[in-house]
Protein backbone atom coordinates (compact mmCIF):
# COMPACT_ATOMS: atom_id res chain seq x y z
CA UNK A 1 123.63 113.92 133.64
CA UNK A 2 120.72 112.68 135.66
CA UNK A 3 120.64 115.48 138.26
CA UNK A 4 116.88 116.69 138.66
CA UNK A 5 116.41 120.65 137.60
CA UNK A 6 113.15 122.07 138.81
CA UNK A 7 111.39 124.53 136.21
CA UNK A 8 111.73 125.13 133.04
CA UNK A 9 111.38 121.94 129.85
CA UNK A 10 112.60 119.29 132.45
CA UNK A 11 116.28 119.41 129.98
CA UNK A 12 119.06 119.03 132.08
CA UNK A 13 121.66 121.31 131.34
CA UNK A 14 123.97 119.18 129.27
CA UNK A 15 120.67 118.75 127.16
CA UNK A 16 119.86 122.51 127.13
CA UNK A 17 123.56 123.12 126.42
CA UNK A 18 123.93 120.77 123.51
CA UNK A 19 120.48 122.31 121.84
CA UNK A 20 121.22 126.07 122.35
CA UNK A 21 124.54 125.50 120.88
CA UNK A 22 124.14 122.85 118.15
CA UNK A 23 127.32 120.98 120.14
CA UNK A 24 127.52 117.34 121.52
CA UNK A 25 127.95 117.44 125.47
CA UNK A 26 130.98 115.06 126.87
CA UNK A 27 130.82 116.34 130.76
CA UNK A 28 128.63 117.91 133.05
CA UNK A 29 129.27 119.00 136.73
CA UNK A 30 126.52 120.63 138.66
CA UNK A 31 127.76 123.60 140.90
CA UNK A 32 123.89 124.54 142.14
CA UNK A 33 120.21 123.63 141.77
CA UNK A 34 120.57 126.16 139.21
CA UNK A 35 123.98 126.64 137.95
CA UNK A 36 126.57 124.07 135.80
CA UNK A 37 129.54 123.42 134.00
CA UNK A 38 129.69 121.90 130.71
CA UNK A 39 132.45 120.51 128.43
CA UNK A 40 131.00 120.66 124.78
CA UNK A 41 132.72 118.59 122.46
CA UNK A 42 136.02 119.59 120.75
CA UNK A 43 137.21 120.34 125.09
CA UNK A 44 135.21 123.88 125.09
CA UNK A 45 133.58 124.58 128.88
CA UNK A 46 130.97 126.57 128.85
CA UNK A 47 128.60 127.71 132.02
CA UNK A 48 124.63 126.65 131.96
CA UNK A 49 122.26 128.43 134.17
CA UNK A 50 118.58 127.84 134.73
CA UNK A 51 116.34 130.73 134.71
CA UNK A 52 114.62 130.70 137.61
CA UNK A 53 111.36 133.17 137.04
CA UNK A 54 110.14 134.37 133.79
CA UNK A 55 112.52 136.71 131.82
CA UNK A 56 115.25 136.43 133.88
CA UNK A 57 117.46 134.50 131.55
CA UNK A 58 116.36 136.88 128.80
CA UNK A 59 117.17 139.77 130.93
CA UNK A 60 120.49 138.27 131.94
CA UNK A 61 121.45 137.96 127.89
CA UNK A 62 120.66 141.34 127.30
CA UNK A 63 122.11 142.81 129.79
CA UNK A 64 125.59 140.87 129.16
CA UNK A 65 125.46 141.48 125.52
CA UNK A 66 125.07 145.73 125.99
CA UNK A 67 127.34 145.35 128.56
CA UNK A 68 129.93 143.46 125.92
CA UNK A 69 128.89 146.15 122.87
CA UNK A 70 130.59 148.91 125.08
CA UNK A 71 134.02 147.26 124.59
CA UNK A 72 135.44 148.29 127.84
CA UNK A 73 134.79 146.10 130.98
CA UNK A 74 134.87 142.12 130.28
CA UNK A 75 131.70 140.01 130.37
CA UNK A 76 131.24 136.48 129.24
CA UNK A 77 130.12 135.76 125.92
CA UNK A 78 126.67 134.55 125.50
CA UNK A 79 126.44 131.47 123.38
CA UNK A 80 122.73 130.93 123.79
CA UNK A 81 119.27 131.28 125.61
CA UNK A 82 115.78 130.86 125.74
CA UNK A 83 112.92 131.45 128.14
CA UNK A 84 114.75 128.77 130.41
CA UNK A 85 118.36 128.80 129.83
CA UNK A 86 121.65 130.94 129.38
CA UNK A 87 124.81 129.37 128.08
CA UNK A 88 127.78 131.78 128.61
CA UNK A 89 131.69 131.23 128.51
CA UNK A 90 133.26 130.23 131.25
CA UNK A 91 136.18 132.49 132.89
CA UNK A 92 138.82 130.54 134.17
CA UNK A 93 140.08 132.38 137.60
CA UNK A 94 142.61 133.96 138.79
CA UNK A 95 143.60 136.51 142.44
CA UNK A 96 142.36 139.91 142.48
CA UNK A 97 145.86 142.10 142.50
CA UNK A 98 145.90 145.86 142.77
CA UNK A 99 147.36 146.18 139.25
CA UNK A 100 144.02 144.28 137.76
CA UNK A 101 142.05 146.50 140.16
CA UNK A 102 143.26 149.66 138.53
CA UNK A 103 142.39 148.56 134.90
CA UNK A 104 139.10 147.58 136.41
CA UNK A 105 138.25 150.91 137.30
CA UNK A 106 139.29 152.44 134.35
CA UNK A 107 137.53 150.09 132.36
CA UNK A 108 134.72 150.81 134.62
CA UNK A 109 134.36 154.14 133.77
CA UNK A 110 134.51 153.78 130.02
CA UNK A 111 131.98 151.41 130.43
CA UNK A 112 129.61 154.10 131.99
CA UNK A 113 130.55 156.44 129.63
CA UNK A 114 129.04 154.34 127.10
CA UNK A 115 125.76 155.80 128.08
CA UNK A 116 122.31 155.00 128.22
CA UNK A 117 119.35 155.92 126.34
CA UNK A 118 117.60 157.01 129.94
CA UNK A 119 117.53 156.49 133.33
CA UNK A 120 115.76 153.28 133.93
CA UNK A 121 116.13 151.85 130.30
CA UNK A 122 116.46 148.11 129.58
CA UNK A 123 119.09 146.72 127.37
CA UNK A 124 118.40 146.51 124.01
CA UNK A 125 116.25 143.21 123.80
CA UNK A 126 115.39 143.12 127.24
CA UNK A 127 112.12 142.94 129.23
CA UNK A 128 111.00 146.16 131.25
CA UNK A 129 110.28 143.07 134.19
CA UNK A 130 114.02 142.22 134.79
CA UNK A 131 115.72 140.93 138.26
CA UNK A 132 118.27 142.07 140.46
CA UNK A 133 119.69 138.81 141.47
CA UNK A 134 115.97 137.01 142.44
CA UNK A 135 114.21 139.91 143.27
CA UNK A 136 112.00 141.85 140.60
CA UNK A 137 113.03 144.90 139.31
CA UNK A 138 111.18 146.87 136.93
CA UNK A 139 112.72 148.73 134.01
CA UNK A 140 111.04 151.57 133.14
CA UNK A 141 112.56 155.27 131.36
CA UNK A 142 112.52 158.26 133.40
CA UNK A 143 113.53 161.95 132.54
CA UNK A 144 115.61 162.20 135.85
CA UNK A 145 117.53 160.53 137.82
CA UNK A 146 115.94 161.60 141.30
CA UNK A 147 112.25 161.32 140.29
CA UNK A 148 112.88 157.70 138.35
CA UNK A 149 115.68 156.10 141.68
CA UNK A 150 112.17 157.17 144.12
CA UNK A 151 109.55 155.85 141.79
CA UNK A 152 110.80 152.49 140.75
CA UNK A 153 113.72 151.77 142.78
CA UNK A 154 113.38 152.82 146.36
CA UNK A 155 109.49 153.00 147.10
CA UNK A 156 108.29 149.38 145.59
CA UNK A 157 110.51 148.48 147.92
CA UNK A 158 110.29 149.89 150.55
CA UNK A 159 106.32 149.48 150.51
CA UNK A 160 107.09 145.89 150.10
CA UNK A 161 109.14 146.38 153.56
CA UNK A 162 106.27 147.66 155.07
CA UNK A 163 103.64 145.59 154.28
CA UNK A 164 105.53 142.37 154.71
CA UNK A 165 106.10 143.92 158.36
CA UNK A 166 110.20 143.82 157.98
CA UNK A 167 109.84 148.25 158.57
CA UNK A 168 107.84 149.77 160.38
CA UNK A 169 105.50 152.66 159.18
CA UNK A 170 107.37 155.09 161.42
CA UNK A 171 110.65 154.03 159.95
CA UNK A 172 109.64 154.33 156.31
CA UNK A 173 108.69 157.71 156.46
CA UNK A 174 112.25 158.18 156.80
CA UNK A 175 112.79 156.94 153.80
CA UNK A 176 110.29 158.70 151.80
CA UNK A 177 111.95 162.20 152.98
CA UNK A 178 114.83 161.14 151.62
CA UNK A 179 112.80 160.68 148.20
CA UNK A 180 111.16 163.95 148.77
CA UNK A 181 114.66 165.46 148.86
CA UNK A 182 116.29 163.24 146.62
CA UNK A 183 116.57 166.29 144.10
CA UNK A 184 118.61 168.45 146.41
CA UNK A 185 120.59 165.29 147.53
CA UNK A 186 121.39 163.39 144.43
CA UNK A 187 124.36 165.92 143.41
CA UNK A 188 124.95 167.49 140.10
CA UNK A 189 122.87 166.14 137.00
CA UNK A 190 124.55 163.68 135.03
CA UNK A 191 123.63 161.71 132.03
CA UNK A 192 122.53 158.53 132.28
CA UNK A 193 125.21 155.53 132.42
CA UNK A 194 125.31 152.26 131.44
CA UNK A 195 125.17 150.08 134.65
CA UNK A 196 126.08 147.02 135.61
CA UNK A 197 123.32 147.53 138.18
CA UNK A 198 124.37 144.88 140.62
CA UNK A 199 127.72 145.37 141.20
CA UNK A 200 128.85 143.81 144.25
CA UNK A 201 131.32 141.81 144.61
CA UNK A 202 130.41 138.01 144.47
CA UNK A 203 129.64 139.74 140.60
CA UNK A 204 133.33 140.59 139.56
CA UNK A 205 135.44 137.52 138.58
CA UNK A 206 139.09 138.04 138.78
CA UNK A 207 140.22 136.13 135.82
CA UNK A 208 143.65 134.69 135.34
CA UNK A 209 143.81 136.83 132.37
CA UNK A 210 144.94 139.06 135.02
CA UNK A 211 141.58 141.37 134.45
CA UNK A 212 138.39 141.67 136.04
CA UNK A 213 134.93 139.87 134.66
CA UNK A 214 131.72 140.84 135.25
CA UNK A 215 129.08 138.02 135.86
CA UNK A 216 125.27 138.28 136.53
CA UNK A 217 124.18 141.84 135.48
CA UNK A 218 120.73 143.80 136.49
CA UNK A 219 121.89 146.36 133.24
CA UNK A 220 120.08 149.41 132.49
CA UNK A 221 120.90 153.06 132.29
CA UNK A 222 121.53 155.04 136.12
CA UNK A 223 123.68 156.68 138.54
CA UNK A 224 127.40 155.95 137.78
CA UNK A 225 127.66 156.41 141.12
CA UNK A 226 125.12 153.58 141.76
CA UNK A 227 127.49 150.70 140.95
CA UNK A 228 130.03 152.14 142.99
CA UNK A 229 128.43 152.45 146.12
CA UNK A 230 127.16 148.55 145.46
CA UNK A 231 131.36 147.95 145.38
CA UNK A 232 131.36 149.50 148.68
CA UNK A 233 128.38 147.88 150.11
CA UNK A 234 129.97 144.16 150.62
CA UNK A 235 133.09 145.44 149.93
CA UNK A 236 135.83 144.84 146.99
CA UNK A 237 139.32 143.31 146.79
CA UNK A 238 141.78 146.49 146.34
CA UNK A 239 138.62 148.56 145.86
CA UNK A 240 141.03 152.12 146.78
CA UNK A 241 142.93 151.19 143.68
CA UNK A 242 140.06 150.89 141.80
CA UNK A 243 138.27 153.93 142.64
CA UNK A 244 141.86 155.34 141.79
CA UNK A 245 141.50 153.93 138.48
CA UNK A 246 138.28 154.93 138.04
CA UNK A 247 138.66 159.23 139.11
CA UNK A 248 142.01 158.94 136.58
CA UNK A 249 139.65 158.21 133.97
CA UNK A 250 136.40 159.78 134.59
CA UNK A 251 136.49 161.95 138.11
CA UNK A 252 133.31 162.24 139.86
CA UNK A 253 131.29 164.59 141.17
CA UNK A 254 132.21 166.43 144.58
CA UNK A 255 130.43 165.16 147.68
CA UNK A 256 130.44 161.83 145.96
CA UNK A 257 131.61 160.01 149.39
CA UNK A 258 128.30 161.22 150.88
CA UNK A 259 126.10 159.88 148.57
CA UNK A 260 127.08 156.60 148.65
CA UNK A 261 123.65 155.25 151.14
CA UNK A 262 122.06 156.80 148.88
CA UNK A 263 122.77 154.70 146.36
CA UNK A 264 122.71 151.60 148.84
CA UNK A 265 118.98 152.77 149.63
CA UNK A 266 117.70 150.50 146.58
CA UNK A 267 119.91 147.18 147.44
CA UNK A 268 119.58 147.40 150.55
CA UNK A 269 115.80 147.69 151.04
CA UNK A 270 116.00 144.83 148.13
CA UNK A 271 117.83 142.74 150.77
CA UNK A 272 115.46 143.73 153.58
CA UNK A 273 112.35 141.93 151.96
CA UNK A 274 114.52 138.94 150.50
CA UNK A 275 116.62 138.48 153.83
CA UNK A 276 115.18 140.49 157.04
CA UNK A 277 115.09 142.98 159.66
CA UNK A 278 118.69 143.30 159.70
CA UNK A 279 119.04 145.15 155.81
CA UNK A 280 115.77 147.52 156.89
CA UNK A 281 118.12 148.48 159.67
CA UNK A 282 120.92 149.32 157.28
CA UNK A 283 118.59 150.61 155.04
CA UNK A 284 117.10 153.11 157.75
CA UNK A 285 120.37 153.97 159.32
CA UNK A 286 121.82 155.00 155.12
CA UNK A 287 118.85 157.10 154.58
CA UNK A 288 119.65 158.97 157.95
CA UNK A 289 123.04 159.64 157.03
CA UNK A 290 121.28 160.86 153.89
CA UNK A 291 119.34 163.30 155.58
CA UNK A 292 122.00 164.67 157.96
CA UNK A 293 124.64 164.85 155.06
């Protein structure tokens, strides 16, 4: 246990572990600067992550536990946290199979059903200043979906593009006519949906339980259609069957196909200011396809 973790009390994770769960620690094996597996005494393994900025640990709780209180899609069970740390359960894994991919999508759908109390609305316990893997992502309630995806999804962002020089003014403007006619674009109203909100796939665990996990949420209430197009956007083991699964249980909206850049506006523009030019090119060429759909 004498791995250095930056941030944070200075506790390394077996010491975090052991104090957030009232358990003596046998084992530890780092995976990351900020990630761990644990054996707790008595043989259970549990997972220890460090919270890298402010909240995001918090967040991360809330998020799994509202995800969890819909009873539909499986998420690990928090067994601690504190400004620093998150101790979940770990999920032993398995091979995605189309079968599991199927139950995923229904599962995925009840899960959005579950609802929201608005567009843009934290979990319940969590900060309005959550994280979408390390990048900051505000949550803040909106009366519609359009108005609430431009103003605190797509524009910070794509400001944050523009000033850090990774799109050009020219380019952005692009953009913002897509958020000027996000209205007309964004499809038939629908109620807001509990989210995942970073649904791609490095996210879904395919446990040997023979169903899928989810891992790492940004939760709040959206688009249902948002976490779908984020299954699309790296793409997703058997991802036809689960889009079959899903329509069974909850079809979507015509035109749906159409809208996904849409959708991949936010992420992607996320990506272009974390990563580079290369996502502000996606991001531009999605909200063209937007425009001319």
């Amino acid at each position: 246990m004498s791995a250095t973790y930056e941030g944070g009390t200075g506790e390394d994770p077996g010491a975090a572990a052991a104090r957030l769960t009232g358990r003596p620690v046998t084992a530890l094996r780092p995976l990351s600067g900020a990630l761990a597996e644990v054996v707790l005494d008595g043989g259970q393994v549990v997972m220890v992550k460090r919270g890298t900025d402010p909240g995001a640990a918090r967040a991360e709780a809330a998020g799994l536990r509202w995800l969890a209180e819909a009873g539909t899609v499986r998420v690990p069970a928090v067994h601690g946290h504190d400004p620093h740390w998150l101790v979940t359960e770990r999920v032993p894994t398995g091979r995605p199979s189309a079968e599991a991919a199927a139950r995923f999508g229904r599962d995925l759908a009840a899960l959005h059903a579950a609802g929201a109390p608005a567009f843009g609305a934290p979990p319940p316990g969590g900060p309005e200043d959550a994280y979408i893997g390390l990048a900051p992502m505000r949550n803040v309630p909106g009366a519609d979906w359009p108005t609430w995806y431009a103003d605190h999804r797509v524009l910070p962002y794509l400001r944050r593009a523009v000033d850090d020089g990774t799109m050009r003014p020219a380019e952005a403007a692009v953009v913002e006519r897509v958020c000027e006619r996000l209205p007309d674009l964004a499809g038939p109203a629908e109620p807001p949906a509990r989210l995942h909100g970073d649904l791609w796939n490095g996210n879904v665990l395919w446990g040997a339980d023979g169903h899928a996990w989810l891992i790492d949420p940004a939760a709040h209430g959206g688009h249902r259609e948002t976490d779908l197009a984020m299954l699309h956007l790296f793409g997703c083991p058997h991802l036809d069957h689960l889009l079959d699964g899903y329509r069974q249980a909850a079809p979507l909206a015509d035109g749906w196909p159409d809208r996904i850049g849409l959708h991949q506006l936010f992420p992607l523009l996320v990506h272009a200011v974390l990563f580079g030019r290369g996502y502000a090119e996606q991001a531009l060429a999605a909200a063209r396809a937007a425009l001319a759909a």
